[in-house]
Protein backbone atom coordinates (compact mmCIF):
# COMPACT_ATOMS: atom_id res chain seq x y z
CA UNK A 1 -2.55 -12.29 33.50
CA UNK A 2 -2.25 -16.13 33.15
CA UNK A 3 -1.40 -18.71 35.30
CA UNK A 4 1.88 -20.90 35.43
CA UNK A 5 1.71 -25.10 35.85
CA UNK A 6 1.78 -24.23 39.68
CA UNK A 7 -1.61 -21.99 39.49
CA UNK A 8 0.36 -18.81 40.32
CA UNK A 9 -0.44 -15.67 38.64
CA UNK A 10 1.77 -14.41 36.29
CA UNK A 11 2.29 -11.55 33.82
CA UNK A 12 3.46 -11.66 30.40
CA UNK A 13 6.91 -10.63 30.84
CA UNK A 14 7.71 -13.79 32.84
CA UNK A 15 7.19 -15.82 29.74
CA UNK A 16 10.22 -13.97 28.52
CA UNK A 17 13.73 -15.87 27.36
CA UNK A 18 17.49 -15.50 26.41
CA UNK A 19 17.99 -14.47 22.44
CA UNK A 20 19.78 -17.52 22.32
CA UNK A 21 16.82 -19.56 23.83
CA UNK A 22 14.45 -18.44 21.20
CA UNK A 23 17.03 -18.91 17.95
CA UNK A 24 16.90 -22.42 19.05
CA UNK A 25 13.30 -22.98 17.21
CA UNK A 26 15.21 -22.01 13.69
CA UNK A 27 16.47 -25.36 12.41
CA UNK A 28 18.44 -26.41 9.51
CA UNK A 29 16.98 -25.32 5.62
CA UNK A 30 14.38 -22.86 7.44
CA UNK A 31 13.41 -20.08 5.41
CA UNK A 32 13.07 -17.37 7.44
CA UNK A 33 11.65 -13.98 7.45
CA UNK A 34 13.33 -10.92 8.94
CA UNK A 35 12.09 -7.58 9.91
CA UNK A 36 13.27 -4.62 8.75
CA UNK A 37 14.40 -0.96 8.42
CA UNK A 38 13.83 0.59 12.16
CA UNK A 39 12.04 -2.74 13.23
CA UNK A 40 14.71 -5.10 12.21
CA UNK A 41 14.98 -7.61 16.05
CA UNK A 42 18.89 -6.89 16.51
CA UNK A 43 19.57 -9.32 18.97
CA UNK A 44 17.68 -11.99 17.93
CA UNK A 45 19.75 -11.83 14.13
CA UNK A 46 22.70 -11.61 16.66
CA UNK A 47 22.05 -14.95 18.34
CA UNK A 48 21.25 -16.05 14.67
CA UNK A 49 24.31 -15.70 13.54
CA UNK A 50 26.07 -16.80 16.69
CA UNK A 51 24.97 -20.53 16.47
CA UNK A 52 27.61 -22.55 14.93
CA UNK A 53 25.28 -25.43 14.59
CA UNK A 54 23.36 -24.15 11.43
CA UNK A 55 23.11 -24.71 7.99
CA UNK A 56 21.66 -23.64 5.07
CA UNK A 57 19.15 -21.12 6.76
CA UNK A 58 17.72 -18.51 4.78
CA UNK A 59 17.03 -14.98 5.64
CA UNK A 60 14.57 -13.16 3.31
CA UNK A 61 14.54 -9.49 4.26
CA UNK A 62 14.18 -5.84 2.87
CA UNK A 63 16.35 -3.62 3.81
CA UNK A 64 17.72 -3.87 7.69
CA UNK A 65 19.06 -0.85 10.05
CA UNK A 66 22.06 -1.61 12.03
CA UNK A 67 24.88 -4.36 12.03
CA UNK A 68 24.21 -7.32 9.74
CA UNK A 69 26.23 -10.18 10.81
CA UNK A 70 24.41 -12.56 8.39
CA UNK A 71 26.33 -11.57 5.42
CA UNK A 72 29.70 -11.65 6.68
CA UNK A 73 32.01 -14.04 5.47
CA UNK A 74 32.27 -16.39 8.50
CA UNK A 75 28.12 -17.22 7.78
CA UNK A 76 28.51 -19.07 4.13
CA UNK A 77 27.04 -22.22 4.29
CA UNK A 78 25.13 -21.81 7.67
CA UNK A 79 23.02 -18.44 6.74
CA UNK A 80 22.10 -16.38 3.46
CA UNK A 81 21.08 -13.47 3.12
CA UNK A 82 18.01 -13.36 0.42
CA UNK A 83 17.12 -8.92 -0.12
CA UNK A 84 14.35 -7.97 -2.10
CA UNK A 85 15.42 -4.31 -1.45
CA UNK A 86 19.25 -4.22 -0.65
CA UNK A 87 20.25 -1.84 2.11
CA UNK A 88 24.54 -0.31 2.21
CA UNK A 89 25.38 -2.97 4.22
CA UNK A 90 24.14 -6.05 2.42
CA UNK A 91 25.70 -4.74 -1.21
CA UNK A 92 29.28 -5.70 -0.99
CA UNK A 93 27.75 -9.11 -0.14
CA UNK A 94 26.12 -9.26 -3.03
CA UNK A 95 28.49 -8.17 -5.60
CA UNK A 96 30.48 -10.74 -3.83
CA UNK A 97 28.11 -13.59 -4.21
CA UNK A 98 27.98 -14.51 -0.56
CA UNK A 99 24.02 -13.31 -0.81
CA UNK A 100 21.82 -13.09 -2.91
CA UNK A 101 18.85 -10.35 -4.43
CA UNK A 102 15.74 -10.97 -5.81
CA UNK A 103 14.41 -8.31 -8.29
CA UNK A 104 10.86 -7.85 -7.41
CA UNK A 105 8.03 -5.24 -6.87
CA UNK A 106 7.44 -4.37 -3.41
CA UNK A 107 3.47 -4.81 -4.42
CA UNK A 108 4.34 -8.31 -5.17
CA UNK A 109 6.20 -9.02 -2.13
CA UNK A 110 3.45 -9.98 0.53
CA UNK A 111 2.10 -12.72 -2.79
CA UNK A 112 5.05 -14.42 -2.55
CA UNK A 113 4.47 -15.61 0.80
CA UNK A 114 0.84 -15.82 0.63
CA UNK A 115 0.99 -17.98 -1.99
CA UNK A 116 3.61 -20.08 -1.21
CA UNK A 117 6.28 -18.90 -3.89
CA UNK A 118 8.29 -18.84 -0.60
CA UNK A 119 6.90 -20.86 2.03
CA UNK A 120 8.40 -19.48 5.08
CA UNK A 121 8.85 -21.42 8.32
CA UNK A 122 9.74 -18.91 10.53
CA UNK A 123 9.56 -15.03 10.84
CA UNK A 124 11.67 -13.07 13.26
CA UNK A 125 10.13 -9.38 14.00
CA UNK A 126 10.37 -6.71 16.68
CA UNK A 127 6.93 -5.51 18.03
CA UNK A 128 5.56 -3.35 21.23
CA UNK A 129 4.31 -4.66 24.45
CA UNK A 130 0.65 -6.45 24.10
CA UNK A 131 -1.76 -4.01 25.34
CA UNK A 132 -4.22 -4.76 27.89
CA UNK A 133 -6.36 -7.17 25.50
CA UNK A 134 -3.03 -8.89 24.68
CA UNK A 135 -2.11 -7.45 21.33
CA UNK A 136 1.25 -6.23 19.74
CA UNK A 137 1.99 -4.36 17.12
CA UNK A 138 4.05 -4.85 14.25
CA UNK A 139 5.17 -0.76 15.01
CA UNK A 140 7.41 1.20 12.48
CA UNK A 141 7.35 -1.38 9.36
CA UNK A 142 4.26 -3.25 8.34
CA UNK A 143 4.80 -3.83 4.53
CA UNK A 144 5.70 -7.21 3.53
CA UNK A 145 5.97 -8.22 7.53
CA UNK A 146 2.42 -8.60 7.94
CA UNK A 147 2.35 -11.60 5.46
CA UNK A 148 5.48 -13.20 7.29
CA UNK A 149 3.26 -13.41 10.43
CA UNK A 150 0.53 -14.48 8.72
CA UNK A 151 1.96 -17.35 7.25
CA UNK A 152 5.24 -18.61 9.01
CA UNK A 153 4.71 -21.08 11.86
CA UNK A 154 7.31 -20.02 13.68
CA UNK A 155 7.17 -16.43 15.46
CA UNK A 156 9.97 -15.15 17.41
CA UNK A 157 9.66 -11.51 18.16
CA UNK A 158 11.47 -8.63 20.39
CA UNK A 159 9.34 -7.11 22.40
CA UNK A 160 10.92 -3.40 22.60
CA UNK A 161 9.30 -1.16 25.15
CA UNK A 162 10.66 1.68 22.31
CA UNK A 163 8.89 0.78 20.10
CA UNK A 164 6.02 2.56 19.17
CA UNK A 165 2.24 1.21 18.67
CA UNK A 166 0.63 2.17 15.46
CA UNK A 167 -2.55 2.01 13.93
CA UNK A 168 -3.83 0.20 11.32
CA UNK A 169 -2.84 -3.88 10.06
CA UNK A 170 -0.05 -4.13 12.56
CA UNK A 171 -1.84 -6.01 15.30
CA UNK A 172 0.16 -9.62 16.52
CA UNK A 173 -1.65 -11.41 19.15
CA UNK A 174 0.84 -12.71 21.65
CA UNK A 175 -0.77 -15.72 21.92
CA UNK A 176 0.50 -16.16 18.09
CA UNK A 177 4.13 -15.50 19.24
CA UNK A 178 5.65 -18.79 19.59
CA UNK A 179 8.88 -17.38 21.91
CA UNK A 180 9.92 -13.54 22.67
CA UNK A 181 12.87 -11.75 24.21
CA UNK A 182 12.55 -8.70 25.81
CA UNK A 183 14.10 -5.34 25.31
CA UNK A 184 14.03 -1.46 26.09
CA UNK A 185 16.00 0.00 23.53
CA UNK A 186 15.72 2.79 21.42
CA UNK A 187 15.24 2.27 17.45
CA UNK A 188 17.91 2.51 14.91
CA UNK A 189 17.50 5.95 13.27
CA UNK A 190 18.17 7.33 9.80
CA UNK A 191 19.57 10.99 10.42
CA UNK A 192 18.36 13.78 8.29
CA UNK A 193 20.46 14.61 5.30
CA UNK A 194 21.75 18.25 4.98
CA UNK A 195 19.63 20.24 1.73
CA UNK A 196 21.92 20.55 -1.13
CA UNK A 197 22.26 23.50 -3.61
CA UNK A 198 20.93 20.72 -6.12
CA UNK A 199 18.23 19.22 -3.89
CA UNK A 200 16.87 22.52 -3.58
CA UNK A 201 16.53 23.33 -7.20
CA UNK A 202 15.19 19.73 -7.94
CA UNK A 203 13.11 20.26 -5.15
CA UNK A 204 11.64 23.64 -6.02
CA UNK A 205 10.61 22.45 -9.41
CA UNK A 206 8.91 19.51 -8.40
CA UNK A 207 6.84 21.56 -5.29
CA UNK A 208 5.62 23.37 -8.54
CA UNK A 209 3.88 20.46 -9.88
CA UNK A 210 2.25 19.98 -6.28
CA UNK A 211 -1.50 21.56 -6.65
CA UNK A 212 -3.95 22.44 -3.92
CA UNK A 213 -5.60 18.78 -2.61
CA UNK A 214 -3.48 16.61 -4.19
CA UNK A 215 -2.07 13.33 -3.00
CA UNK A 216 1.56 12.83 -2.52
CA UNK A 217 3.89 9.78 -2.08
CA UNK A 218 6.17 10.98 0.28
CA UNK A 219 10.32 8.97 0.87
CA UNK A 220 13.38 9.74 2.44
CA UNK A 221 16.61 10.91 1.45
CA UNK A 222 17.33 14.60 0.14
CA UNK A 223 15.60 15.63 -2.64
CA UNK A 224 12.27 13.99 -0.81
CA UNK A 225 13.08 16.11 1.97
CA UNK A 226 14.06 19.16 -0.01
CA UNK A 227 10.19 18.93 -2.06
CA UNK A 228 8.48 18.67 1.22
CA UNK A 229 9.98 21.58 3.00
CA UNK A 230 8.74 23.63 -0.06
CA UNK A 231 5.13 22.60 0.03
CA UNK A 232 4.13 24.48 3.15
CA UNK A 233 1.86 26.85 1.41
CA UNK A 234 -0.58 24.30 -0.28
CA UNK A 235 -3.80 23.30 1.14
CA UNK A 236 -5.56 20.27 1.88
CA UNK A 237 -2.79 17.94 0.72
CA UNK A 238 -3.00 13.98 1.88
CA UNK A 239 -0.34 11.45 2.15
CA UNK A 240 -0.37 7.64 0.17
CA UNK A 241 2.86 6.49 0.19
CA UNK A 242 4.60 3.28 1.05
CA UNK A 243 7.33 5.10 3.47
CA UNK A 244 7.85 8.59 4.67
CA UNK A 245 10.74 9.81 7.25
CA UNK A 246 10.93 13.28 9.32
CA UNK A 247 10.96 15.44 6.45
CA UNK A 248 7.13 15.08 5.98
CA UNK A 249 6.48 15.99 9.74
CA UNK A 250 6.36 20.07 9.74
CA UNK A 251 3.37 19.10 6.83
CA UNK A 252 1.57 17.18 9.31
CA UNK A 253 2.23 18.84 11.87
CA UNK A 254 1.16 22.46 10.59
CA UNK A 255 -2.27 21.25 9.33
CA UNK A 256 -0.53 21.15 5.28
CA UNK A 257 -1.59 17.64 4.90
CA UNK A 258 -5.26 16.77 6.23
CA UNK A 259 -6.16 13.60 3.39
CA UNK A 260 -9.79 15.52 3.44
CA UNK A 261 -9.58 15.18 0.05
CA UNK A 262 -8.33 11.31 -0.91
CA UNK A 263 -10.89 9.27 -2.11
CA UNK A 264 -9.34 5.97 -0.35
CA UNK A 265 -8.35 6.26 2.90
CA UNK A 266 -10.02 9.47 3.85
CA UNK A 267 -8.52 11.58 7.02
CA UNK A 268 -5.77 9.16 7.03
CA UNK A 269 -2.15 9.52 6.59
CA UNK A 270 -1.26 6.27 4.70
CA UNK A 271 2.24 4.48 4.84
CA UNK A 272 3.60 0.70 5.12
CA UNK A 273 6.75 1.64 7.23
CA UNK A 274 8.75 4.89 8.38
CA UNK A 275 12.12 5.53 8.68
CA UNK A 276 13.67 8.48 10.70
CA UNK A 277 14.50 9.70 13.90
CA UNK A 278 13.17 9.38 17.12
CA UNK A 279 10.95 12.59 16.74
CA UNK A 280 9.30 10.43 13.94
CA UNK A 281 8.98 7.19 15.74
CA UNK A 282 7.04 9.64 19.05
CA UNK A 283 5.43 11.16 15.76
CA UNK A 284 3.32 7.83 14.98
CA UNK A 285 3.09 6.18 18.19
CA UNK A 286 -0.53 5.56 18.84
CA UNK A 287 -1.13 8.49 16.08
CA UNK A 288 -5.05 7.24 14.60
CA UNK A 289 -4.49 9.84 11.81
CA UNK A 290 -1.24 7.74 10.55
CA UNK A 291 -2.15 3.95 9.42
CA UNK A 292 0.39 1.45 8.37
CA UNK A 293 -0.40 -1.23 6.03
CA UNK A 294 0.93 -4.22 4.11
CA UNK A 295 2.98 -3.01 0.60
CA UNK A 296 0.39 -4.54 -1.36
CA UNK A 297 -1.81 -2.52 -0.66
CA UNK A 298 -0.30 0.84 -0.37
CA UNK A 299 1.08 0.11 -3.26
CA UNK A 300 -1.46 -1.46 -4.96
CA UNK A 301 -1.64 0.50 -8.49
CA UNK A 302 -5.65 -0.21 -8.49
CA UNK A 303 -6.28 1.78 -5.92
CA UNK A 304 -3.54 4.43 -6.61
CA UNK A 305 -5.19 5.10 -10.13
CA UNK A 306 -8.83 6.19 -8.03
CA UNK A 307 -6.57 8.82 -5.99
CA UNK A 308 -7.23 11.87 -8.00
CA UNK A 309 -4.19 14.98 -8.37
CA UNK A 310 -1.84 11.40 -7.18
CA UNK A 311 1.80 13.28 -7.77
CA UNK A 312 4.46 9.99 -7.22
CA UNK A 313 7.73 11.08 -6.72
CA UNK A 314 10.48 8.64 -7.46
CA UNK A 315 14.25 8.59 -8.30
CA UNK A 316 17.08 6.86 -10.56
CA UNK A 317 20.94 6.13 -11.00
CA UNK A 318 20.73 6.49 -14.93
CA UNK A 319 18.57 7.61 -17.54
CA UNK A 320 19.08 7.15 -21.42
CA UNK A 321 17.89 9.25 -23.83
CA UNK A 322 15.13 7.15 -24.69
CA UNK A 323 14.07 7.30 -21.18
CA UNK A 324 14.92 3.92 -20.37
CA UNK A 325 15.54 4.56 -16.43
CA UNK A 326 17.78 2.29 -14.22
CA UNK A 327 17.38 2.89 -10.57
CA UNK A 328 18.11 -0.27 -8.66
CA UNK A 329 22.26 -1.09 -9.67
CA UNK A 330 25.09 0.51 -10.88
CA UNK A 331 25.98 -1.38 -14.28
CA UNK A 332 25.21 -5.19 -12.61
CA UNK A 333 26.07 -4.00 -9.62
CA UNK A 334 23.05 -4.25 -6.89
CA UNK A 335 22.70 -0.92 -5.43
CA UNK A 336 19.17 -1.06 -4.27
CA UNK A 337 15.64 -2.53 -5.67
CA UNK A 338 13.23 -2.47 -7.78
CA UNK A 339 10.87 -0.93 -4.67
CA UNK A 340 7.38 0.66 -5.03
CA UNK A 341 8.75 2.82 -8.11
CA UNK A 342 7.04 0.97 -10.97
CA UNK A 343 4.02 0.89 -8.68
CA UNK A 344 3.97 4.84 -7.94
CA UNK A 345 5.02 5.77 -11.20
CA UNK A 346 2.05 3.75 -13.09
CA UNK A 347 -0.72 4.16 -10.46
CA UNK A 348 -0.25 8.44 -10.62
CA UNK A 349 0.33 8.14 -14.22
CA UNK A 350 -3.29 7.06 -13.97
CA UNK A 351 -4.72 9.12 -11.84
CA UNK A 352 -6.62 11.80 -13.06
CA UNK A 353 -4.75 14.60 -12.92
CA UNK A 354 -1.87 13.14 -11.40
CA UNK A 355 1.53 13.19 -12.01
CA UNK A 356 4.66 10.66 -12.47
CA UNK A 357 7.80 11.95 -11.46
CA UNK A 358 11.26 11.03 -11.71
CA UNK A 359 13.68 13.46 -9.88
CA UNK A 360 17.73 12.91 -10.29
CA UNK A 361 20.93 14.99 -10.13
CA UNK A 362 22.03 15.48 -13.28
CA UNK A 363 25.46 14.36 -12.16
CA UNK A 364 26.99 11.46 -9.91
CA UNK A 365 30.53 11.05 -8.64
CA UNK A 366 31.65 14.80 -7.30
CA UNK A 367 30.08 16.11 -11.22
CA UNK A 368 32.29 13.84 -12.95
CA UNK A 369 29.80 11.87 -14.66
CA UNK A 370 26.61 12.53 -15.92
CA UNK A 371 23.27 10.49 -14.90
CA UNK A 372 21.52 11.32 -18.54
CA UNK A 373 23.87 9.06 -20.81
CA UNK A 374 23.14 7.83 -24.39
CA UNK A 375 22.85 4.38 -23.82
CA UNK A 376 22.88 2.29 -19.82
CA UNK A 377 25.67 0.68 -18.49
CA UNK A 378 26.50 -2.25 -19.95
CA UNK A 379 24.73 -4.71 -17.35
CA UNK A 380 22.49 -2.25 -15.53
CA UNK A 381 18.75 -2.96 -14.96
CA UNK A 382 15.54 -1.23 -16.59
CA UNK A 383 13.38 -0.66 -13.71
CA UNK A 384 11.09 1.75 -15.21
CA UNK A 385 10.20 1.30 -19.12
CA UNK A 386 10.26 4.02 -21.73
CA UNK A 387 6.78 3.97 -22.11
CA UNK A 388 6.41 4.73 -18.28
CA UNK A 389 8.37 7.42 -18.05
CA UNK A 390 6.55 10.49 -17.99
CA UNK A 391 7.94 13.80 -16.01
CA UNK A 392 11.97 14.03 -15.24
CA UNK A 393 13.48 16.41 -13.20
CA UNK A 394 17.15 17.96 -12.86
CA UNK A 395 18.30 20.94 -11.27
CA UNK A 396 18.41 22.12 -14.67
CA UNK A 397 14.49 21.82 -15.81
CA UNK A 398 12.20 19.51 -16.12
CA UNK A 399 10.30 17.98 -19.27
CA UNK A 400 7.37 15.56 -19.78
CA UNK A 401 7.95 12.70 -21.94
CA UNK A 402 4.75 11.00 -22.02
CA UNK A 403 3.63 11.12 -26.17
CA UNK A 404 7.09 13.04 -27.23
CA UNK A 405 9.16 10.60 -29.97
CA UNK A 406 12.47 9.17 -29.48
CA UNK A 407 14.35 12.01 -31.09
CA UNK A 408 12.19 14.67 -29.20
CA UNK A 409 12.91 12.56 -25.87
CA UNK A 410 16.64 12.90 -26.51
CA UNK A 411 16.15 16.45 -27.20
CA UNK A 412 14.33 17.33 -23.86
CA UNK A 413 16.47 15.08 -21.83
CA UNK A 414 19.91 17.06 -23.24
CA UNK A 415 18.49 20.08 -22.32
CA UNK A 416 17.99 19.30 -18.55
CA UNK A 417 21.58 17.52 -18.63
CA UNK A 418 24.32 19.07 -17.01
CA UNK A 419 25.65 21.61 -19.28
CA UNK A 420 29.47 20.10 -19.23
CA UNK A 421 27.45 17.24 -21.15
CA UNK A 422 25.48 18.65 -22.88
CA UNK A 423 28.06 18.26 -26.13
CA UNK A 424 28.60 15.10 -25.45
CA UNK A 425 25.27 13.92 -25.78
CA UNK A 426 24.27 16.10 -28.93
CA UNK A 427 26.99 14.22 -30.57
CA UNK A 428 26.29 10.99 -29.14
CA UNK A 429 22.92 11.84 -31.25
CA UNK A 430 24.22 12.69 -34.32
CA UNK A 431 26.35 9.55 -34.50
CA UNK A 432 23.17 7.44 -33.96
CA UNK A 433 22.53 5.83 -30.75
CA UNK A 434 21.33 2.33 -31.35
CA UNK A 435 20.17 1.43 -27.77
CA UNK A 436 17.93 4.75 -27.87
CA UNK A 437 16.59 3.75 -31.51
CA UNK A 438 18.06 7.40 -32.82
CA UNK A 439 19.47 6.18 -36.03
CA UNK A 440 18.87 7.66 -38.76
């Protein structure tokens, strides 16, 4: 409780103002830092993009839930939209060059800032009420936000009575906020995909891998889902990951995971944001057994190698027969990011006894095409190298790579490709393949 210039008492709320009160401390050529996933401040970005007095602002951001109003057309020349993990709505902007996408490691993310790659003036975030010592928390997505707030000089922040207070490097200081809007409304949420016939197989083969005490990255999306529902009959599992949604939960919450066994981190759950539903978001509100922290560090591959049985489970668009993998855009097309896949991949990969794990359909577009291809598309990016690649998984097998030759890597692949292309691919072999160095 402070006091006001006329000595009266007053709480915290009454320092509150309009969204379009605090958007007035962003100023022309700001570089400015913006929440994201579940945390992302809606109605601040709103009264953002409503100002018709702005230009050349720039919004660096992973990916955002909800509306985003800063890449539509009517914002060129006043705000850009800078993604280091592009999000659905955010891609057609890109393609069109109205934004713009910075390939990047998330590990690498918070250095940016830090070290004034990108100096950032301003960061706008959505946090929970100060507690009774006066402290926020950064909530549902700490990762590369915890630099922002550390470094910007500007902090404008929603205060959401929704959101939830976690544990771990998420605390803000009000006193550190330099204007706040308040809010009560519930979090965007990422529904839970229905398990597919292919999901299931993919994920039955890679709960296989799973042994007793290990250490798994969790995710979202289906096949995550479809592994974790399958490892409820391990024991003494823990959790390092740099995100994990609802599908982790019934692990949790039936005593499946307890980290006894994790050398960093003991007892904890670790994670540097979640995205989910609201059973999730009640899930990790002032949950001590679930710690968030900054990317670089969950991701950090130094201290992923000294988690022992470490299984990383990642995903791709394309793989070539070499094992080149692309996972971040469709030919050039930006379809995601780079992400914490290098990271994972590397940091189990040296682990001992842990495992690196790329899981895929063998097929995109209704079956018509098949994700195991002789050579990339022309344009598409190598996120993961040939000589990182170690397990891949289909619903039709799965094969270790790490120490097999090019012409033995082509052979495994093929036979966990979709069987309509399978031909295809032999022959694509015989002919000689020059991006997969299979000539003979």
């Amino acid at each position: 409780m402070k006091q006001d210039s006329a000595g009266q008492r007053c709480s915290w709320e009454d320092r509150a103002v309009s969204p379009e009160e605090a958007v007035r401390a962003i100023g022309n050529g700001m570089k400015v830092f913006l929440h994201g996933a579940a945390a992302t401040p809606l109605p601040l970005l709103a009264a953002l993009c409503e100002r018709s007095d702005l230009e050349a602002v720039e919004l660096y951001h992973l990916h955002t839930n909800g509306p985003a109003p800063h890449v539509e057309a009517a914002m060129e020349g006043r705000v850009r939209s800078v993604s280091f993990f592009a999000g659905a709505n955010v891609r057609e902007a890109i393609a069109a060059g109205r934004a713009d996408f910075i390939p990047v490691f998330l590990s690498d993310i918070p250095g940016l800032f830090r070290g004034g790659e990108i100096p950032l003036d301003a960061a706008m975030v959505q946090v929970s009420p100060p507690d009774g010592h006066g402290i926020c928390s950064l909530g549902t997505s700490v990762d590369a936000a915890r630099a922002a707030v550390d470094t910007a000089r500007v902090i404008l922040a929603e205060i959401n009575g929704q959101m939830p207070r976690t544990h771990g490097a998420t605390t803000l200081p009000l006193e550190k906020i330099t204007a706040f809007i308040r809010s009560d409304r519930p979090l965007q949420e990422a529904p839970v995909e229905p398990e597919t016939a292919v999901a299931a197989a993919i994920g039955e083969q890679v709960a296989s891998l799973v042994e007793d005490g290990a250490t798994i990255q969790a995710g979202i999306g289906v096949i995550p889902n479809a592994v974790m529902a399958r490892l409820g009959n391990k024991v003494g599992l823990g959790v390092h990951t740099e995100m994990f949604s609802d599908g982790l939960l019934p692990l949790l919450e039936g005593g499946v995971v307890t980290n006894q066994h994790k050398f960093i981190h003991p007892g904890r759950t670790i994670t540097s944001f979640v995205s989910g539903t609201r059973r999730l978001f009640d899930y990790v509100d002032d949950n001590p057994l679930v710690e968030f922290h900054p990317c670089d560090r969950t991701n950090d591959v130094n201290l992923l190698r000294k988690l022992d049985r470490l299984v990383a489970v990642n995903s791709a668009l394309q793989i070539d027969l070499s094992g080149q993998v692309c996972a971040d855009s469709i030919g050039p097309r930006i379809y995601s990011g780079i992400g914490g896949q290098m990271d994972f991949l590397r940091g189990a990969a040296l682990s001992r006894g842990g495992k690196a794990v790329l899981a895929l359909p063998s097929t995109a577009r209704g079956g018509t095409v098949s994700r195991i291809v002789p050579m990339l598309t022309l344009g598409a990016g190598v996120v993961t190298s040939r000589g990182h690649v170690h397990w891949v998984v289909t619903e039709h097998g799965m094969v270790n790579l790490h120490g097999k030759s090019l012409r033995q890597r082509a052979d495994a692949l093929i036979g966990i490709a979709h069987p309509d292309f399978r031909g295809e691919l032999r022959r694509a072999v015989a002919r000689g393949s020059q991006s997969a160095g299979l000539r003979s």
